[in-house]
N, C-alpha and C. Protein backbone atom coordinates (compact mmCIF):
# COMPACT_ATOMS: atom_id res chain seq x y z
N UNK A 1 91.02 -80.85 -122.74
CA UNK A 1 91.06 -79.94 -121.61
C UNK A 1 89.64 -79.45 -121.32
N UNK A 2 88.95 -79.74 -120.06
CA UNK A 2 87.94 -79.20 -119.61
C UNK A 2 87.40 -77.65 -119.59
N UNK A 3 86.23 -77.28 -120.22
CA UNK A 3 85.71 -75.90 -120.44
C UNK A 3 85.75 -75.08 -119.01
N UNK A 4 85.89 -76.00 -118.22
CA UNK A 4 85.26 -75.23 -116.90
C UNK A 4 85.95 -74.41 -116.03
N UNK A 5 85.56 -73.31 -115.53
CA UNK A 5 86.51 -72.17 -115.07
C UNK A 5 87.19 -72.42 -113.83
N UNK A 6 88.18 -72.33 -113.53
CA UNK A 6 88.68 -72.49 -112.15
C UNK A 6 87.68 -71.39 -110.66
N UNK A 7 87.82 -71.71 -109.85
CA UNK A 7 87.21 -71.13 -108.89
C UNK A 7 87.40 -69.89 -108.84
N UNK A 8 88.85 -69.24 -109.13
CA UNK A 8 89.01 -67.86 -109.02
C UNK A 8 88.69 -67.40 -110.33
N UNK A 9 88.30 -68.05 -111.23
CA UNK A 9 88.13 -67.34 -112.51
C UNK A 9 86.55 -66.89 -112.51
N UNK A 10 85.87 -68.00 -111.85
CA UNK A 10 84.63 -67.48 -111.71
C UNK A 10 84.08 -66.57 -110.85
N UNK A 11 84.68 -66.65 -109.64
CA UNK A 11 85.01 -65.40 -109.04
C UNK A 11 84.59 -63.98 -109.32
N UNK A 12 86.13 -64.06 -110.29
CA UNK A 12 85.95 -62.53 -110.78
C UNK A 12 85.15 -62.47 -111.60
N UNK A 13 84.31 -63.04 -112.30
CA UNK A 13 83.52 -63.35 -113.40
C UNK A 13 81.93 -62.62 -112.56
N UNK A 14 81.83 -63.63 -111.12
CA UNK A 14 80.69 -63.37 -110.88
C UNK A 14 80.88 -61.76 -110.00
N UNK A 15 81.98 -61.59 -109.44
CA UNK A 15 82.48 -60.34 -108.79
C UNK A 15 82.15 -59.03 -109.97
N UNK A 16 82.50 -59.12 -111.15
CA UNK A 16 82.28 -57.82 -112.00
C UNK A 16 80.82 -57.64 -112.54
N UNK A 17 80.43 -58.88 -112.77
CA UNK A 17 78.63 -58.97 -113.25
C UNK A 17 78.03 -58.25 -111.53
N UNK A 18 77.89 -58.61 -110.64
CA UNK A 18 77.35 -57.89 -109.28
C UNK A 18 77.84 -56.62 -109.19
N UNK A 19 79.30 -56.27 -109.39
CA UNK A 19 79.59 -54.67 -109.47
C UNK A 19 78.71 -53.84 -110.19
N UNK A 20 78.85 -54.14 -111.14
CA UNK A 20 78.15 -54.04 -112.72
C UNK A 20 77.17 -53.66 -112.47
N UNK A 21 76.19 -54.06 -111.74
CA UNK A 21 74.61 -53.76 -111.47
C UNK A 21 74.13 -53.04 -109.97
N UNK A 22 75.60 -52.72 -109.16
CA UNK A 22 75.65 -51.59 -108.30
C UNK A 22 76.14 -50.69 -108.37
N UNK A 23 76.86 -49.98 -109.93
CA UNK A 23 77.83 -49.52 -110.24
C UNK A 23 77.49 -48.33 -109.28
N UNK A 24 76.26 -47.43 -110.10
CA UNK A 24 75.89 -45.99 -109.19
C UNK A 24 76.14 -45.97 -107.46
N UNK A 25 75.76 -47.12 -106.76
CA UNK A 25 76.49 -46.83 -105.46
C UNK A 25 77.90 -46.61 -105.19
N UNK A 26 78.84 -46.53 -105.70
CA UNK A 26 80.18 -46.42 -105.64
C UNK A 26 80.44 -45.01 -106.93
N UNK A 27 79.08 -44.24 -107.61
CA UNK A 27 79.45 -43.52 -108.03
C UNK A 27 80.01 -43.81 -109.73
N UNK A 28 79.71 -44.82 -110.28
CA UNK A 28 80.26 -45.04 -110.96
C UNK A 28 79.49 -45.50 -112.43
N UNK A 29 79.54 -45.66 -113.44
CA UNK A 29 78.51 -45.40 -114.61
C UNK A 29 78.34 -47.48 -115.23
N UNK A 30 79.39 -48.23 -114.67
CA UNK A 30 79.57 -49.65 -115.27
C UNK A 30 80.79 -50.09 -114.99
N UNK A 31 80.55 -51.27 -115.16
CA UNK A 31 82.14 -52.48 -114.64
C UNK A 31 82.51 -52.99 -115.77
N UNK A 32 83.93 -53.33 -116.51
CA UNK A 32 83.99 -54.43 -117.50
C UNK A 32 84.85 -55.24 -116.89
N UNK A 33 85.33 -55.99 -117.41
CA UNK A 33 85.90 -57.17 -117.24
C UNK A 33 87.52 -57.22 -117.31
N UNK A 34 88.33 -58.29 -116.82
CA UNK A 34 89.67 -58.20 -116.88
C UNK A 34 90.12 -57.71 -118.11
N UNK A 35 91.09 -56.64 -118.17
CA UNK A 35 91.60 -56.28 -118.91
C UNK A 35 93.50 -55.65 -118.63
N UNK A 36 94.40 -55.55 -119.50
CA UNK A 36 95.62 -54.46 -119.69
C UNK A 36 95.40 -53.44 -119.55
N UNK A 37 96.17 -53.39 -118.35
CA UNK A 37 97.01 -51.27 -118.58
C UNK A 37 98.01 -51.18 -118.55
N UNK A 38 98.48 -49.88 -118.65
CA UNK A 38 99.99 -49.84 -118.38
C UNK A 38 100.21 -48.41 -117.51
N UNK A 39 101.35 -48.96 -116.62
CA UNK A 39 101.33 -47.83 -115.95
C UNK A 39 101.68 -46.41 -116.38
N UNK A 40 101.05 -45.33 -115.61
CA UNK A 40 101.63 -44.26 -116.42
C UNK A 40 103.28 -43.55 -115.81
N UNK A 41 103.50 -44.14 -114.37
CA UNK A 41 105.11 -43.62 -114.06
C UNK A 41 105.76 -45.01 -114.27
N UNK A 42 105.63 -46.04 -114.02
CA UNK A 42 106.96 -47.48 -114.21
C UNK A 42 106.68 -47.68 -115.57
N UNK A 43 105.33 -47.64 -116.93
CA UNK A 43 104.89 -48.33 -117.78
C UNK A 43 105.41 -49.58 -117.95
N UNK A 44 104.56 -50.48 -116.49
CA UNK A 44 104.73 -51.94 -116.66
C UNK A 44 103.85 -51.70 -116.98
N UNK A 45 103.16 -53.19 -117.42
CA UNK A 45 101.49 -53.70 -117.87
C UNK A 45 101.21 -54.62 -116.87
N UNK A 46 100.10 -54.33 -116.59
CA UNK A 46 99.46 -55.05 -115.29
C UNK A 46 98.02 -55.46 -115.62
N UNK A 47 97.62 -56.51 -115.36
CA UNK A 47 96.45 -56.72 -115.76
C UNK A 47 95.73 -56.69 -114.41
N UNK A 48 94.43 -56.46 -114.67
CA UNK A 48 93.13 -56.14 -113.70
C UNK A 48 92.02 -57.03 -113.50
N UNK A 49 91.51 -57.26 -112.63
CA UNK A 49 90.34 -58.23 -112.37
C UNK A 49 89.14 -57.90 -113.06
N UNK A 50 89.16 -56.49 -112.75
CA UNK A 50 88.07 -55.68 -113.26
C UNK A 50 88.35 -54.10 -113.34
N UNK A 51 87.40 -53.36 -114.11
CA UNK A 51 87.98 -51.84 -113.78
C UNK A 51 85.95 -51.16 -113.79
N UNK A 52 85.85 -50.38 -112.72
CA UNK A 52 84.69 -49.47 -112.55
C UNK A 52 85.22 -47.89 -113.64
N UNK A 53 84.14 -47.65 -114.34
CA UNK A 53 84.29 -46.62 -115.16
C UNK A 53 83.10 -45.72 -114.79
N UNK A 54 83.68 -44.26 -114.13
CA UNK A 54 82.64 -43.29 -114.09
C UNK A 54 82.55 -41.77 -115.08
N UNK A 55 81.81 -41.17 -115.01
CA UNK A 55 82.28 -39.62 -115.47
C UNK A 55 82.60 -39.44 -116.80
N UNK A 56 82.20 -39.93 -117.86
CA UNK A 56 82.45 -40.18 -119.06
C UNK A 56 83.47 -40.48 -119.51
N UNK A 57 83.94 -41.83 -119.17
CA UNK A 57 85.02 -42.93 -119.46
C UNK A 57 86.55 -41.96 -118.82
N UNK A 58 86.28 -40.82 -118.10
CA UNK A 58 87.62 -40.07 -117.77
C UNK A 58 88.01 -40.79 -116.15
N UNK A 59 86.82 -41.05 -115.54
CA UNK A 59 86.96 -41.36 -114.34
C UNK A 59 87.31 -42.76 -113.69
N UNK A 60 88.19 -43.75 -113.15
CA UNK A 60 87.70 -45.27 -113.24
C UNK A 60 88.52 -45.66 -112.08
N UNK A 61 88.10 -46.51 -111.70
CA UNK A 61 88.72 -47.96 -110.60
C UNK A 61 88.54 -48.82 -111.06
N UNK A 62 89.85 -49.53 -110.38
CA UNK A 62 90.02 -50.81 -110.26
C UNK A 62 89.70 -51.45 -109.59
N UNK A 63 89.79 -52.72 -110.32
CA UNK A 63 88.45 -53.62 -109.39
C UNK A 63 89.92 -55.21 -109.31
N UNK A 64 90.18 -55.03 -107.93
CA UNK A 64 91.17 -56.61 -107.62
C UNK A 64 90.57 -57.47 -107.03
N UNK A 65 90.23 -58.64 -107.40
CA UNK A 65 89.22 -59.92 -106.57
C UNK A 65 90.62 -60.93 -105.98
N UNK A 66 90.23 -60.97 -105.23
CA UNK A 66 90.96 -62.07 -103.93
C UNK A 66 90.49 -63.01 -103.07
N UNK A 67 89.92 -64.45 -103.92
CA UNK A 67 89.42 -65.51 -103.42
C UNK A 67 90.13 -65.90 -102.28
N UNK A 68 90.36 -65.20 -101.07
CA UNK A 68 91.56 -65.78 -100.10
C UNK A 68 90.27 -66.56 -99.00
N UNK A 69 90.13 -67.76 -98.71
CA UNK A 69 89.10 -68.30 -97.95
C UNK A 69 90.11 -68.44 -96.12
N UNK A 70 90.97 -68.51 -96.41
CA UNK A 70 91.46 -68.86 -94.87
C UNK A 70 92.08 -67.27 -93.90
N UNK A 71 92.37 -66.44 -94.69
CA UNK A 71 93.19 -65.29 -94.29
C UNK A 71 92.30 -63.72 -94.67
N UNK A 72 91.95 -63.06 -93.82
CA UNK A 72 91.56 -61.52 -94.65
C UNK A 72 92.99 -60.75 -94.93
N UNK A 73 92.81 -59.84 -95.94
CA UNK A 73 93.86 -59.38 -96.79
C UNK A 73 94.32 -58.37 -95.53
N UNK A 74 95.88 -58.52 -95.81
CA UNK A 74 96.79 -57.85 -94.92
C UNK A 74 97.49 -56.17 -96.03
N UNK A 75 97.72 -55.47 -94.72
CA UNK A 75 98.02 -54.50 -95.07
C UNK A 75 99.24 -54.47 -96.23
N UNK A 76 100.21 -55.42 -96.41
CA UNK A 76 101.14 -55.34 -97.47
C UNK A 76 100.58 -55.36 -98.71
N UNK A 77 99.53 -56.51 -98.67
CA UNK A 77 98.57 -56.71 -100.00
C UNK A 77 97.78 -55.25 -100.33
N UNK A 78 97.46 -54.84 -99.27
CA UNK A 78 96.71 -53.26 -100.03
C UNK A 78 97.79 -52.39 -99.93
N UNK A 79 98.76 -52.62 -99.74
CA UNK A 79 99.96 -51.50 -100.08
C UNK A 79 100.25 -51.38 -101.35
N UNK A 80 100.17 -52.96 -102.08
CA UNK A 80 100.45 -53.10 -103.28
C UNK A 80 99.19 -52.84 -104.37
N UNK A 81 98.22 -52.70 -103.52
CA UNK A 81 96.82 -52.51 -104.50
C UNK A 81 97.33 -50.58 -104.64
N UNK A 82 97.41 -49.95 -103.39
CA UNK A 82 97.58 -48.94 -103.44
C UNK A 82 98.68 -48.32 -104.68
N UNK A 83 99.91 -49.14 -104.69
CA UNK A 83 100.95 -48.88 -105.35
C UNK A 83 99.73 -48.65 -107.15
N UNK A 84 99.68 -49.81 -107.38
CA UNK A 84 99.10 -50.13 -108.83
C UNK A 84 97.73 -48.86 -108.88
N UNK A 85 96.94 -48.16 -107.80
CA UNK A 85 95.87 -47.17 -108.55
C UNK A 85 96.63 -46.11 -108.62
N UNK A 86 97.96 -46.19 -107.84
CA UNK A 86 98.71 -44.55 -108.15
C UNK A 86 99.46 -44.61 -109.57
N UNK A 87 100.18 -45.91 -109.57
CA UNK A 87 100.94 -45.94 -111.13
C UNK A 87 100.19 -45.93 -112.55
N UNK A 88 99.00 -46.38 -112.38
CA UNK A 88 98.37 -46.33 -113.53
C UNK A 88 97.10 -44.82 -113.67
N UNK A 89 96.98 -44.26 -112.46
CA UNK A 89 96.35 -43.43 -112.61
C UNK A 89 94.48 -43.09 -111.95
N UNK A 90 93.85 -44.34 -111.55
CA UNK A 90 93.17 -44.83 -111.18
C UNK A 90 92.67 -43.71 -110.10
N UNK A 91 91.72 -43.24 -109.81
CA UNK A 91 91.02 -42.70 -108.77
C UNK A 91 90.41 -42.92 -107.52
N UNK A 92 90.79 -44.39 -107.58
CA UNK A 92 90.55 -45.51 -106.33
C UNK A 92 90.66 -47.01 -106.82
N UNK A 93 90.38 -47.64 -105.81
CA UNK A 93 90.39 -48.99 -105.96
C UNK A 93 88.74 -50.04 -104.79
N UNK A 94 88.36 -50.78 -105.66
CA UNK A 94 87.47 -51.74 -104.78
C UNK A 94 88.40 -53.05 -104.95
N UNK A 95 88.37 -53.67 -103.56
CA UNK A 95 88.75 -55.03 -103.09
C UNK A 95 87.77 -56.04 -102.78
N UNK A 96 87.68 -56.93 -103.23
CA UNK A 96 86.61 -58.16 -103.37
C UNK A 96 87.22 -59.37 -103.14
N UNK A 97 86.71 -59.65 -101.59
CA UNK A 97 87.26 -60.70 -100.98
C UNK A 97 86.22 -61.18 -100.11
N UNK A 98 86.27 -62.92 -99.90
CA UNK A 98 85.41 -63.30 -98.69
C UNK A 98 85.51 -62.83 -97.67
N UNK A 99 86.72 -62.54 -96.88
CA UNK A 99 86.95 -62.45 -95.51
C UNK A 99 87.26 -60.81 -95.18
N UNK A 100 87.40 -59.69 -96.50
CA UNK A 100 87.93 -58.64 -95.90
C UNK A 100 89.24 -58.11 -95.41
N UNK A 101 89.69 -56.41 -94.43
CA UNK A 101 90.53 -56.85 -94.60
C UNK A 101 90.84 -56.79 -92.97
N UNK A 102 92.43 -56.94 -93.00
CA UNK A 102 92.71 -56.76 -90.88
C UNK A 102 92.73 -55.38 -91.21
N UNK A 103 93.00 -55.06 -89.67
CA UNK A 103 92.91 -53.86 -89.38
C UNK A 103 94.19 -52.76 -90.03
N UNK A 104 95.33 -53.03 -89.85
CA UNK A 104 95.86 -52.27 -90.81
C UNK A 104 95.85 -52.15 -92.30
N UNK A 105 95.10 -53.26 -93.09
CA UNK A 105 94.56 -52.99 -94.25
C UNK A 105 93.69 -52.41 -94.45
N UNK A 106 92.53 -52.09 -93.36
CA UNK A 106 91.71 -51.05 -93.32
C UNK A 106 91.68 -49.44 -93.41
N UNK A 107 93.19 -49.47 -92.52
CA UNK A 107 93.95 -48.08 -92.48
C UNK A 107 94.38 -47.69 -93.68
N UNK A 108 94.97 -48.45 -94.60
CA UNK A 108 95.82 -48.09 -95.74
C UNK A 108 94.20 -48.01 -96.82
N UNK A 109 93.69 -48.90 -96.50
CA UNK A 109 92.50 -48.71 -97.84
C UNK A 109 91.49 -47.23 -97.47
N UNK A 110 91.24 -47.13 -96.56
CA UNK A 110 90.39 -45.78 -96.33
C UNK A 110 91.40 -44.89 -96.59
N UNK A 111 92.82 -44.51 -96.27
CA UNK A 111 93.35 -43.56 -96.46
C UNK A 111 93.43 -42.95 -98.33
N UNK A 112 93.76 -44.68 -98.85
CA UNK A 112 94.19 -44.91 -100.69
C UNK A 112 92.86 -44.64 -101.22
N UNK A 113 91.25 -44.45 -100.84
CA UNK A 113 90.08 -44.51 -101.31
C UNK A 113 90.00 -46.25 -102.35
N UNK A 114 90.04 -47.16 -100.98
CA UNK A 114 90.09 -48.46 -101.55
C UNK A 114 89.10 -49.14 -100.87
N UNK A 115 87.61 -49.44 -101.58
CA UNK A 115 86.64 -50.26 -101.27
C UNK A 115 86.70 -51.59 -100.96
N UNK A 116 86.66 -52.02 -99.81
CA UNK A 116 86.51 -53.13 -99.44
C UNK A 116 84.68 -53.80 -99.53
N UNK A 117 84.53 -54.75 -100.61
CA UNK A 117 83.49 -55.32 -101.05
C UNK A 117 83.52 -56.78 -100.56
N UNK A 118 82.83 -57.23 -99.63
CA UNK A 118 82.60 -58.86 -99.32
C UNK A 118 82.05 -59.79 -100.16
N UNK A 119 82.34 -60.77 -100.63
CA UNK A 119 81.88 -61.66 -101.88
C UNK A 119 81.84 -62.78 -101.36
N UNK A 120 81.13 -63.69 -100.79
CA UNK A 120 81.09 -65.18 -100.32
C UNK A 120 81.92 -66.10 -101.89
N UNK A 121 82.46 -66.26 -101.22
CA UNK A 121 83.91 -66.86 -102.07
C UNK A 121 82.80 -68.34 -102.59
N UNK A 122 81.92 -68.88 -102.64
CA UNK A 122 80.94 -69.93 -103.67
C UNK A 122 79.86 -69.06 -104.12
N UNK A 123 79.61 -67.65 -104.48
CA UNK A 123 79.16 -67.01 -105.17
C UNK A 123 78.57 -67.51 -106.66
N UNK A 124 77.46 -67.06 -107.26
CA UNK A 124 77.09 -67.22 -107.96
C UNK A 124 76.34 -65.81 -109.13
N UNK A 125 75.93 -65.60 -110.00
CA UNK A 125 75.44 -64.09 -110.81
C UNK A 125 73.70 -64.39 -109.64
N UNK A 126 73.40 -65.64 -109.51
CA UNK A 126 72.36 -65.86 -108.82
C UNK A 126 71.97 -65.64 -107.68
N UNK A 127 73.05 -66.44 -106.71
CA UNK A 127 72.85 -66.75 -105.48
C UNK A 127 73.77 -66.01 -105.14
N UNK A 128 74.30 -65.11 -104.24
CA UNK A 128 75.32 -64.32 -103.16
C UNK A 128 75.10 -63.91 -102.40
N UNK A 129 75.89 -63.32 -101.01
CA UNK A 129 75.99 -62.35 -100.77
C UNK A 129 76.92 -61.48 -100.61
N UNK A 130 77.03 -60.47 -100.90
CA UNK A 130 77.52 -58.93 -101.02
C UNK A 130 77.34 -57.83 -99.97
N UNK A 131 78.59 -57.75 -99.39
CA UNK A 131 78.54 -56.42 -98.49
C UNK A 131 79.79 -55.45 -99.00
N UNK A 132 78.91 -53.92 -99.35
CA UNK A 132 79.74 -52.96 -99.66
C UNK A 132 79.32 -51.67 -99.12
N UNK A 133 80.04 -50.82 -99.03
CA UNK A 133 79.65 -49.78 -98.76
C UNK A 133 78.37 -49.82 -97.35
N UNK A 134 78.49 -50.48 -96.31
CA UNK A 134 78.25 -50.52 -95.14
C UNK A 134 76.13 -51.19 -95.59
N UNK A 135 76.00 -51.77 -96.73
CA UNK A 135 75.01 -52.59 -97.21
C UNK A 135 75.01 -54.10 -97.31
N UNK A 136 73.92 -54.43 -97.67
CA UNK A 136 74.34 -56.03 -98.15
C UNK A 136 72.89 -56.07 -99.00
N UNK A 137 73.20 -56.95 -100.05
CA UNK A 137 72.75 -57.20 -101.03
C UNK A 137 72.65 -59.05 -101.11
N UNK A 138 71.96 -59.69 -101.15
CA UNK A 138 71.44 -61.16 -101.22
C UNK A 138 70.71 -61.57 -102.05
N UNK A 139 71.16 -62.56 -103.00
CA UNK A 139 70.69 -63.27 -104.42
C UNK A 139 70.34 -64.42 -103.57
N UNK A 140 68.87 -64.54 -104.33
CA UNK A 140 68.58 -66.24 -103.67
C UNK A 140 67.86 -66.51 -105.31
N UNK A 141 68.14 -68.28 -105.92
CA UNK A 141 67.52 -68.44 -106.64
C UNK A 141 66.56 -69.64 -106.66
N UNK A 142 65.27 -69.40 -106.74
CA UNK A 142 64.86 -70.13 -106.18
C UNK A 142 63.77 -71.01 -107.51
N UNK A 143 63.69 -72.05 -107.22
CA UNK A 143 63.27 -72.81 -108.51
C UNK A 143 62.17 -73.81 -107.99
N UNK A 144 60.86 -73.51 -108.63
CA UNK A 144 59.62 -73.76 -107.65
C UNK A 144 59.18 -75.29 -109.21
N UNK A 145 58.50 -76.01 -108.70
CA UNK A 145 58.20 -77.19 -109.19
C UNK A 145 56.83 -77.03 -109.50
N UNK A 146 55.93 -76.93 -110.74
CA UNK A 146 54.63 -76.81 -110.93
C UNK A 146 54.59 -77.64 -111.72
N UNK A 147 52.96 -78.64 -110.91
CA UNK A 147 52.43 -79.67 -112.00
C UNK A 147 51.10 -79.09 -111.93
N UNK A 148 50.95 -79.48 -113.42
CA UNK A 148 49.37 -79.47 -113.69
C UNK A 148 48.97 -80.87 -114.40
N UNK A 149 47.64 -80.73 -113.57
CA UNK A 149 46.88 -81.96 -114.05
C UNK A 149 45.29 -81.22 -114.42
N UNK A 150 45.13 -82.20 -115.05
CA UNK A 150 43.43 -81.72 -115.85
C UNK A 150 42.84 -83.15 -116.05
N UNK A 151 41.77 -83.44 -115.68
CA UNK A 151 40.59 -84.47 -115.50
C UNK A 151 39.52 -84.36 -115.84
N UNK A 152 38.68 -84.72 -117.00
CA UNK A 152 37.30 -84.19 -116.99
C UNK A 152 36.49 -85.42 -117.53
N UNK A 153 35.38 -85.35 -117.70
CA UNK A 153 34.52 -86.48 -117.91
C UNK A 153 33.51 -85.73 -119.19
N UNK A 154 33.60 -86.60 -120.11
CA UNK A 154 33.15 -85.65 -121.67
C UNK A 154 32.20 -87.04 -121.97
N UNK A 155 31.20 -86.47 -123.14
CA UNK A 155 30.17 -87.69 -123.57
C UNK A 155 29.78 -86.75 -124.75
N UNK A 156 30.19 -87.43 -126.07
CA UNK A 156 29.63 -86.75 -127.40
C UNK A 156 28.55 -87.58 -127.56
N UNK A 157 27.54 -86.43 -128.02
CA UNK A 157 25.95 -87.23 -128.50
C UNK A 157 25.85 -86.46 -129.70
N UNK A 158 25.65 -87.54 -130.70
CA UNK A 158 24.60 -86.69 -131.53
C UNK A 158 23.69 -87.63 -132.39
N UNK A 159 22.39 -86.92 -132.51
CA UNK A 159 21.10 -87.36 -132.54
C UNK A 159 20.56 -87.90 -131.70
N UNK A 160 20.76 -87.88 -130.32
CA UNK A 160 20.40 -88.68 -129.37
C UNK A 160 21.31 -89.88 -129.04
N UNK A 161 22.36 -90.33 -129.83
CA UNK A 161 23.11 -91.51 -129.81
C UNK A 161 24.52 -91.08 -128.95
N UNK A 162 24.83 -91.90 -128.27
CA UNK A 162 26.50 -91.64 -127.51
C UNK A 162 27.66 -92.05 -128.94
N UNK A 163 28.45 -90.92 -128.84
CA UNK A 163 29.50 -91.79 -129.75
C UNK A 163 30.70 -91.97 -129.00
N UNK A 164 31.06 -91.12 -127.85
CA UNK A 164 31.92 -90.90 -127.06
C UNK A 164 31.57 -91.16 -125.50
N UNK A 165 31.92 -91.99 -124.87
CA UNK A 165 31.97 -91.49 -123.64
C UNK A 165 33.16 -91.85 -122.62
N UNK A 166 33.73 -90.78 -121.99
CA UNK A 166 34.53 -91.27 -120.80
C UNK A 166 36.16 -91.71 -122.01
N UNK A 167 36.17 -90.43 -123.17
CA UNK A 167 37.76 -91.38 -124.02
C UNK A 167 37.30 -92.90 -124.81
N UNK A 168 36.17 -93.61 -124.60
CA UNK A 168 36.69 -94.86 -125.35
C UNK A 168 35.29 -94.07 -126.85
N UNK A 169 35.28 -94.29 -127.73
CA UNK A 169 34.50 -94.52 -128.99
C UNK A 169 33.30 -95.43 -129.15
N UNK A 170 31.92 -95.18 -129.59
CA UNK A 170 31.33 -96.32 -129.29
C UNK A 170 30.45 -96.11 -131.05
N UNK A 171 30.34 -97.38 -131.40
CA UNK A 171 29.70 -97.17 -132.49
C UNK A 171 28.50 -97.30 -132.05
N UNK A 172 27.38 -96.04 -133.15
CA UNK A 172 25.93 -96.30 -133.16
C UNK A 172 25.53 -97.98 -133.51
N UNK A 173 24.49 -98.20 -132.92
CA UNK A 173 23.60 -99.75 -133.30
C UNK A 173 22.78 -99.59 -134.33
């Protein structure tokens, strides 16, 4: 079985490493990685894409990534994001998607305090771009090609005699 991550796995992979290093714009102290909770009124267990932790580990969001390339997320889908930051306790939610959301998902996420974060769905920790919080942020990696060459023209003498010149060896006569 091949090591290699599926598209949405890397995703969220590269989605929480970029959070991660904007945490303070959203207020927030660091990002980790998918993990279990459980709710605190249904106590299902629900797992997370990611979770933002502020305020000395008391404060946190959730972080849901949604590789959706053909559709922006509809208001039922953030109904249900909404449902999961109230059951578990959560103080908001960020959404991380290529396309964003329609307009009544917009309504329900500003009302729920639910960040809508843009992630170009072939993202990389390198190359992206990122629009949040009415910014954008752009990784370019760029990989430059340097040759060196060195040429010189050398002549060992000693006593007056060449022993060297130009690399070949020459014996004294």
């Amino acid at each position: 079985m091949s090591n290699k991550l599926k598209a949405w796995e890397s995703y969220e992979q590269v989605a929480t490493y970029l959070l991660d290093q904007i945490a303070t714009e959203f207020g927030l102290e660091r990002f980790e990685g998918k993990q279990e909770v459980v709710g605190q009124k249904s106590g299902t267990r629900w797992e997370i894409d990611a979770k933002g932790i502020g305020e000395n580990n008391k404060v946190f969001f959730i972080v849901e990534c949604r590789r959706h390339t053909k559709s922006r997320q509809n208001q039922a889908q953030i109904g249900s994001l909404a449902y999961l930051i109230e059951d578990i306790g959560a103080a908001g939610g960020i959404l991380v998607s290529p396309l964003g959301l329609q307009e009544g998902a917009a309504k329900i996420a500003q009302s729920e305090n639910i960040h809508s974060v843009i992630l170009d769905e072939n993202s990389t920790c390198a190359e992206y771009v990122l629009e949040f919080l009415e910014k954008l942020r752009v990784g370019v990696h760029l990989q430059l090609g340097v040759s060196l060459g060195v040429s010189f023209d050398a002549e060992v003498v000693r006593s007056g005699e060449t022993l060297e010149k130009d690399g070949e060896f020459q014996t004294p006569e």
